[in-house]
N, C-alpha and C. Protein backbone atom coordinates (compact mmCIF):
# COMPACT_ATOMS: atom_id res chain seq x y z
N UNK A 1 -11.00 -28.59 43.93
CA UNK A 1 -11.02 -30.02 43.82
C UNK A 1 -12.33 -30.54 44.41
N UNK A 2 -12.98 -31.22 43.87
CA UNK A 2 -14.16 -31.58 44.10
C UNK A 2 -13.87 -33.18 44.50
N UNK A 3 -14.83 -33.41 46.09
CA UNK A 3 -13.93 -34.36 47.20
C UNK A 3 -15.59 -34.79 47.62
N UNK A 4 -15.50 -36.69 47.77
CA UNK A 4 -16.53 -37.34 48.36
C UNK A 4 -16.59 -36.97 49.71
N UNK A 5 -16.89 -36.12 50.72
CA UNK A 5 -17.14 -36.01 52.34
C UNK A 5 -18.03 -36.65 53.06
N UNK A 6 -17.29 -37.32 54.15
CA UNK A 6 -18.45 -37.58 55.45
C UNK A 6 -18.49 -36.16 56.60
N UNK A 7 -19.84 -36.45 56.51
CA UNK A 7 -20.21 -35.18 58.08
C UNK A 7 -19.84 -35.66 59.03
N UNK A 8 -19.15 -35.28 60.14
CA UNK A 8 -18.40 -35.51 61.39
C UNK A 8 -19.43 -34.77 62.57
N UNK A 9 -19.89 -34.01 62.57
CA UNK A 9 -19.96 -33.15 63.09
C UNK A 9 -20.25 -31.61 63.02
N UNK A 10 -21.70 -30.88 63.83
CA UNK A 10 -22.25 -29.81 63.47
C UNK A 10 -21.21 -28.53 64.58
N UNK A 11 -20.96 -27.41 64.30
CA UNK A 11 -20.43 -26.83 64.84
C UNK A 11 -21.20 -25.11 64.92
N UNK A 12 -20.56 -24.36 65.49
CA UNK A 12 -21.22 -23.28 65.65
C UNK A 12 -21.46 -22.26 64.43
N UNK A 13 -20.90 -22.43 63.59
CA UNK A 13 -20.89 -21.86 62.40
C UNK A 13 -20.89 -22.77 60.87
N UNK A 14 -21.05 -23.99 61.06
CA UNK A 14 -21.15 -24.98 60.18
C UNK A 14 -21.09 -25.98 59.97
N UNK A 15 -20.12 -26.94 59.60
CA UNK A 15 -20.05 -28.66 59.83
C UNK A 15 -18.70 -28.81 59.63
N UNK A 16 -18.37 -29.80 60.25
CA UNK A 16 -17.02 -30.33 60.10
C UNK A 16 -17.61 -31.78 59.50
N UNK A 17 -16.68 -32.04 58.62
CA UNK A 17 -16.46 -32.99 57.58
C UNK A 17 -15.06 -33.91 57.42
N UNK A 18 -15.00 -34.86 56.99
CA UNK A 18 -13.54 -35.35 56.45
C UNK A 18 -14.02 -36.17 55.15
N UNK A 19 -12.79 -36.54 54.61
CA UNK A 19 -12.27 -36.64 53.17
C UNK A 19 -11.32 -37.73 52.47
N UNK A 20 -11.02 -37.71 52.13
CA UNK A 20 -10.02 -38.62 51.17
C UNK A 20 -9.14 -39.76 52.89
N UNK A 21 -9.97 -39.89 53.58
CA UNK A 21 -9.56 -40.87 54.62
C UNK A 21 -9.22 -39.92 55.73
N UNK A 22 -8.36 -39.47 54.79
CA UNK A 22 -7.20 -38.68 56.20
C UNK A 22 -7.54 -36.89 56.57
N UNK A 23 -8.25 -36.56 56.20
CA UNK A 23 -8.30 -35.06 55.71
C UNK A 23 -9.79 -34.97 56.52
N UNK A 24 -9.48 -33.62 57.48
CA UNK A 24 -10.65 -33.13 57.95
C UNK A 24 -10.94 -31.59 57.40
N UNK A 25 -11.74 -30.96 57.34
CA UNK A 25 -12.54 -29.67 56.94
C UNK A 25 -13.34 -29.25 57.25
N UNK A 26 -13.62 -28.13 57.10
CA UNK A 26 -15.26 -27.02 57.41
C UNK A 26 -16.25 -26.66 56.20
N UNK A 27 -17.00 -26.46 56.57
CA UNK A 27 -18.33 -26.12 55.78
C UNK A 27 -18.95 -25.06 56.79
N UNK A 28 -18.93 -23.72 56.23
CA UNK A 28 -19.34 -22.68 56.97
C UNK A 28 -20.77 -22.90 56.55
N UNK A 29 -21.73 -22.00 57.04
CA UNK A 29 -22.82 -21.88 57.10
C UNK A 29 -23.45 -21.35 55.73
N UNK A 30 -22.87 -20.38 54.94
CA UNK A 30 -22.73 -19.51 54.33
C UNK A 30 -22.08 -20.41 52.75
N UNK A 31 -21.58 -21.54 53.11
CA UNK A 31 -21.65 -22.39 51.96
C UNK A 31 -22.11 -23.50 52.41
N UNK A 32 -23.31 -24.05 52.73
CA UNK A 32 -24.14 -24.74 53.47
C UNK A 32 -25.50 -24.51 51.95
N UNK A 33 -25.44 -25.37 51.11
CA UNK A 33 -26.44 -25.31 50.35
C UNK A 33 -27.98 -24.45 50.96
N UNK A 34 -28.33 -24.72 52.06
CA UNK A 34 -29.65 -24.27 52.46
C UNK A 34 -29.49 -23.68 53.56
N UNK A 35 -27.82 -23.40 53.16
CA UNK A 35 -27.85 -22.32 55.02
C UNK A 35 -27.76 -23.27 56.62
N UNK A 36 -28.00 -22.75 57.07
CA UNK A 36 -28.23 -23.24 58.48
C UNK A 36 -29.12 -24.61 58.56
N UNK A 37 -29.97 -24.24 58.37
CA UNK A 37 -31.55 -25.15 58.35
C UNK A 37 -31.08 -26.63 57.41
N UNK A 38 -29.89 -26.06 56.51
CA UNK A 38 -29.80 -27.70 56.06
C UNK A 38 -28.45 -28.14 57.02
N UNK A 39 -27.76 -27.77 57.89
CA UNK A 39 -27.35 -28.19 58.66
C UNK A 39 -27.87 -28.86 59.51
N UNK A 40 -28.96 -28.64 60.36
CA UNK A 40 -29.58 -29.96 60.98
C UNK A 40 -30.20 -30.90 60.70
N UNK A 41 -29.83 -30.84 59.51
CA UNK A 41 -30.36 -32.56 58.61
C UNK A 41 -29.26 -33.09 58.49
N UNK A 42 -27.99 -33.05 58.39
CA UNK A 42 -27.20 -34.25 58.30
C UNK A 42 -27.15 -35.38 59.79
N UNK A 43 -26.79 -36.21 59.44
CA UNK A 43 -26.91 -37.24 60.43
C UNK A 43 -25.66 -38.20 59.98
N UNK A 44 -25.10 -38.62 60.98
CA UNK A 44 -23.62 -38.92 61.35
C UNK A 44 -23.51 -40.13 59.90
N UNK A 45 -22.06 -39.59 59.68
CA UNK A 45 -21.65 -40.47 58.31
C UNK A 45 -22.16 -40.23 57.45
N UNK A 46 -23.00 -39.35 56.94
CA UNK A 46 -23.72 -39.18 55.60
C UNK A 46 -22.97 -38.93 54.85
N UNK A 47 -23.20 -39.12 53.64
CA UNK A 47 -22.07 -38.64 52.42
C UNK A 47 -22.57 -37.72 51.77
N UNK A 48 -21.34 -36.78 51.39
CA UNK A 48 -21.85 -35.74 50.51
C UNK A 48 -21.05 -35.39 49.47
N UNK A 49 -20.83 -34.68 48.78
CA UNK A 49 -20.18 -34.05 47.61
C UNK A 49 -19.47 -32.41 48.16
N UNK A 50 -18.18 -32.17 48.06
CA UNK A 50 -17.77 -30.76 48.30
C UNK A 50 -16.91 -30.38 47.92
N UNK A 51 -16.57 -29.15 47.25
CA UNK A 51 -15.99 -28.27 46.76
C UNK A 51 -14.91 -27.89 47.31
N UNK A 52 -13.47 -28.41 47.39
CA UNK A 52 -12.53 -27.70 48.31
C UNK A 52 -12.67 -26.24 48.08
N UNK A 53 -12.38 -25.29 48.80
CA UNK A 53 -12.23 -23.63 48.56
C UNK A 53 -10.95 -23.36 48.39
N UNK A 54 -10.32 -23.32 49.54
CA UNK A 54 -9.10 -23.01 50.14
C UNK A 54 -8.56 -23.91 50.97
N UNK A 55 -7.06 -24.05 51.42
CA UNK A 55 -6.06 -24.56 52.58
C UNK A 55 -5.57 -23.67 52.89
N UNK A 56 -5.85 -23.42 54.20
CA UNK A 56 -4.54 -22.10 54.74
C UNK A 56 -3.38 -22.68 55.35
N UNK A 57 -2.30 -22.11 54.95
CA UNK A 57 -1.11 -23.21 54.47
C UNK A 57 -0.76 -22.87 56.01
N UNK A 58 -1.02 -22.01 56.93
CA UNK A 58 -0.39 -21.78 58.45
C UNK A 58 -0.91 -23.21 59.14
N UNK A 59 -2.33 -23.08 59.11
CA UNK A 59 -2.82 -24.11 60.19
C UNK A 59 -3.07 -25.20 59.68
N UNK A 60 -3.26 -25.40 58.34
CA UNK A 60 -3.26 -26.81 57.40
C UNK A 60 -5.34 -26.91 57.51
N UNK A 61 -5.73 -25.83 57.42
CA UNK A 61 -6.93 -26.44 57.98
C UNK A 61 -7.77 -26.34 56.39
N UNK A 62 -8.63 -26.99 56.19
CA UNK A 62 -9.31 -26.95 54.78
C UNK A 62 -10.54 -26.03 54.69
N UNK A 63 -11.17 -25.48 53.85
CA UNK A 63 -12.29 -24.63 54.16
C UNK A 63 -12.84 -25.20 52.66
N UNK A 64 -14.37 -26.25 52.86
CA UNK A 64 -14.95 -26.68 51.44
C UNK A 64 -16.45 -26.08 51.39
N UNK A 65 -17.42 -26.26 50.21
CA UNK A 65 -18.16 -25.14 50.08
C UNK A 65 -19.45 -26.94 49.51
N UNK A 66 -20.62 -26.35 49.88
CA UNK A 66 -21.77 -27.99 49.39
C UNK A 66 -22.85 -26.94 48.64
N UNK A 67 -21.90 -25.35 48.16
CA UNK A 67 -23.25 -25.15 47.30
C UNK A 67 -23.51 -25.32 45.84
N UNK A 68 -24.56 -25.74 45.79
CA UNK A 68 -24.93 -26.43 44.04
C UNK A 68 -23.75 -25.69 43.01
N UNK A 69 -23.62 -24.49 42.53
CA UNK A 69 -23.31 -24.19 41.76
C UNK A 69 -21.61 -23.87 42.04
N UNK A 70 -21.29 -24.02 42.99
CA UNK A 70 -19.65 -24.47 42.92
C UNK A 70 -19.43 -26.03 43.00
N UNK A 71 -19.97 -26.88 43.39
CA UNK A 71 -20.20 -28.21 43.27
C UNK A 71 -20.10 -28.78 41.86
N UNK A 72 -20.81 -27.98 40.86
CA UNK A 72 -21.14 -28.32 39.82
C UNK A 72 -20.29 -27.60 38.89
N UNK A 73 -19.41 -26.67 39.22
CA UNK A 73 -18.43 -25.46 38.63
C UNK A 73 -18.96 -24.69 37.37
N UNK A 74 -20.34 -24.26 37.83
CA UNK A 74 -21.29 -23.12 37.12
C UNK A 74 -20.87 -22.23 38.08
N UNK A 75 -21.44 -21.06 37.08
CA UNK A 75 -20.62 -19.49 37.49
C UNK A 75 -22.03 -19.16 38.08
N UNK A 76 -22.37 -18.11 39.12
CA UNK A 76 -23.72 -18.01 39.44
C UNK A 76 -23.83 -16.29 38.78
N UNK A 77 -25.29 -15.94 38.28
CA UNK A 77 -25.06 -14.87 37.52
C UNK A 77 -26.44 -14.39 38.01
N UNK A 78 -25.88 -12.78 38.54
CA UNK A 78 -26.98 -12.17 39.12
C UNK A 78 -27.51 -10.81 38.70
N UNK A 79 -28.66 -10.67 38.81
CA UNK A 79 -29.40 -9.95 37.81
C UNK A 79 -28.34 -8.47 37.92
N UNK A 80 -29.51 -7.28 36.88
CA UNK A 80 -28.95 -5.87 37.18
C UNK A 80 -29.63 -6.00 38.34
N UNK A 81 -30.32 -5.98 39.28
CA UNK A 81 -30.20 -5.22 40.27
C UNK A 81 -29.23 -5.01 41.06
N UNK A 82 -28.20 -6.00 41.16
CA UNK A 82 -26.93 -6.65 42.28
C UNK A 82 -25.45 -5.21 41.31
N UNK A 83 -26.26 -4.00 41.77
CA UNK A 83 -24.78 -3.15 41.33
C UNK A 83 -23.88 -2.46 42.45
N UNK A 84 -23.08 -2.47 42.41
CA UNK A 84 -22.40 -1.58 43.60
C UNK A 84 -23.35 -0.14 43.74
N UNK A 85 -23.19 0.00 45.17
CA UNK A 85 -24.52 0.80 45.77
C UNK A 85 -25.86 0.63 45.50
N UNK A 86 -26.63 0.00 44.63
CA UNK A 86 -27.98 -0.53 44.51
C UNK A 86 -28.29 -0.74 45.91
N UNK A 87 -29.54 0.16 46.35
CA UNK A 87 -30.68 0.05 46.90
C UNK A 87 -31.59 -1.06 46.83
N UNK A 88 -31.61 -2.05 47.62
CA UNK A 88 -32.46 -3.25 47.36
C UNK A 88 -33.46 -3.42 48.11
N UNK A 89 -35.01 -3.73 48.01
CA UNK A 89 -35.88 -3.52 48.71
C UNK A 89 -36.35 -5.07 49.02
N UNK A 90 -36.98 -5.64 49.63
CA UNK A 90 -37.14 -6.46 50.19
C UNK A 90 -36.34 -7.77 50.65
N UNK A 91 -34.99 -6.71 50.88
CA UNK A 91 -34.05 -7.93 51.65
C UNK A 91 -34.79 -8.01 53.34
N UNK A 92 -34.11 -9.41 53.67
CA UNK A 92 -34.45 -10.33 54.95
C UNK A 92 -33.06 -10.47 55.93
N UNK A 93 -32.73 -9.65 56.89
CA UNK A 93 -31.59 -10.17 57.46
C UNK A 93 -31.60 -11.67 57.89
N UNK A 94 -31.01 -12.53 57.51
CA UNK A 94 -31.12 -13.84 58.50
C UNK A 94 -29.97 -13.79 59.48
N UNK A 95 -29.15 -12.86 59.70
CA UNK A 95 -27.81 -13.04 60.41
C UNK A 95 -26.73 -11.91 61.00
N UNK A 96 -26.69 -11.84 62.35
CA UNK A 96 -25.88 -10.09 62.47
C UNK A 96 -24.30 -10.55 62.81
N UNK A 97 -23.83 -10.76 62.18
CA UNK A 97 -21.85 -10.73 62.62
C UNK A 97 -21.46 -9.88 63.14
N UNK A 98 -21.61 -9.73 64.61
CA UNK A 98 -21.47 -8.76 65.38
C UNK A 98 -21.50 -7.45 64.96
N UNK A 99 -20.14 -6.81 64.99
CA UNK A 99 -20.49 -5.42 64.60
C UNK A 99 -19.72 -5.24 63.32
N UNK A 100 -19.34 -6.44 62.65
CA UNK A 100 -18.86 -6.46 61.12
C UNK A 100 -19.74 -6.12 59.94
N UNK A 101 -20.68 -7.08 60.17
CA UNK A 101 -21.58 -7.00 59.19
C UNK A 101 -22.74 -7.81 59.62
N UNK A 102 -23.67 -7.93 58.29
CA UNK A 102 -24.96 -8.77 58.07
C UNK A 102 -25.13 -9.82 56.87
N UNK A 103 -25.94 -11.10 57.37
CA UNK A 103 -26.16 -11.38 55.75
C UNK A 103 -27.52 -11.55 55.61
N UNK A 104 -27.89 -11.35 54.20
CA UNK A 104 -29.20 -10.92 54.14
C UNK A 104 -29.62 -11.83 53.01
N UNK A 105 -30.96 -12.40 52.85
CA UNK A 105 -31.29 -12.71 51.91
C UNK A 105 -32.15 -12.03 51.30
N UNK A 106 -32.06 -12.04 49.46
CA UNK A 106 -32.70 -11.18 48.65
C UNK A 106 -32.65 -11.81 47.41
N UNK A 107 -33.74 -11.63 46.88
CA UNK A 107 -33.66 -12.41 45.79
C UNK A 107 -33.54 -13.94 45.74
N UNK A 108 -33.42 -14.82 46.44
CA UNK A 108 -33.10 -16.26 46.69
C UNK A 108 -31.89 -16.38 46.51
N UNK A 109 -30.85 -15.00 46.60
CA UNK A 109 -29.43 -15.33 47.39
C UNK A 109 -29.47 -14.52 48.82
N UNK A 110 -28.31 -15.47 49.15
CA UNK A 110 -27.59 -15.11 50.41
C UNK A 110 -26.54 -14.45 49.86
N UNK A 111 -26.65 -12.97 51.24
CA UNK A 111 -25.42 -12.21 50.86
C UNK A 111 -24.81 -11.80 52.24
N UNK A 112 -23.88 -11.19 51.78
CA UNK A 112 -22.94 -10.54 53.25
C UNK A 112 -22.86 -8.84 52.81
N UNK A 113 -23.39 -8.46 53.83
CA UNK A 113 -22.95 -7.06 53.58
C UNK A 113 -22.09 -6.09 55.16
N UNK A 114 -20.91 -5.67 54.41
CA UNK A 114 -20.37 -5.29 55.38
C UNK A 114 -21.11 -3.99 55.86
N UNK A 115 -20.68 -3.79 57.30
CA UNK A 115 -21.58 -2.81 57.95
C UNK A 115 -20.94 -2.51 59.37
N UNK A 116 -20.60 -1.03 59.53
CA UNK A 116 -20.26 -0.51 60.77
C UNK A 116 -21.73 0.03 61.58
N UNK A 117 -21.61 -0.43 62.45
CA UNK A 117 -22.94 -0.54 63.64
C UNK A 117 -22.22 0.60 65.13
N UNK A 118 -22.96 1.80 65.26
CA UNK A 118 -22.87 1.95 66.25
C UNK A 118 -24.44 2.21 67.43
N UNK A 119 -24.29 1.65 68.18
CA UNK A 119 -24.88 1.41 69.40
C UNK A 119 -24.78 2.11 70.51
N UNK A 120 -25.55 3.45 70.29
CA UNK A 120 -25.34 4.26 71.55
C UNK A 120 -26.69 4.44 72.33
């Protein structure tokens, strides 16, 4: 469902937002049109456009997405290189999720790649 949002508020992993009056939500980082970096451009009350994702029906909490091509409900389509196990060369980590994973940018996407890290 695609929903008019005000920004409420920047948080550690994204923005909190509300909605149709009554309705508050998240915007992770990771569906943050420009990532992080466009997170510290909103400024209180701004309006935006967002993509509900999901409701998780336990905590009632909303999870919505401000990137262009779910906004716009285009499919995003990525080259052959993006195959299961493909070797990709000039990815950029921008991000370490502890010892879960990474996300990396490549190609002018953002990705997540899972990853066991040991540290001895």
């Amino acid at each position: 469902m695609l929903v008019n949002a005000t920004f409420e508020q920047k948080t550690s992993n994204g923005i909190l937002v509300s909605f149709l009056e009554v309705f508050k939500g998240t915007v992770i980082n990771q569906h943050l049109d420009q990532g992080f970096a466009e997170k510290q451009q909103y400024k209180p009350n701004q309006k935006l456009k967002a993509r509900i994702l999901f409701v998780d029906q336990q905590s009632k909490k909303f999870a919505l997405t401000t990137l262009t091509h779910l906004v716009a409900w285009e499919p995003f389509h990525f080259s052959e290189d993006f195959k299961l196990g493909a070797v990709l060369k000039g990815c950029k980590v921008t991000r370490l999720e502890g010892k879960r994973g990474l996300f990396v940018k490549v190609k002018g996407a953002q990705c997540y790649v899972k990853a066991s890290f040991s540290f001895e």
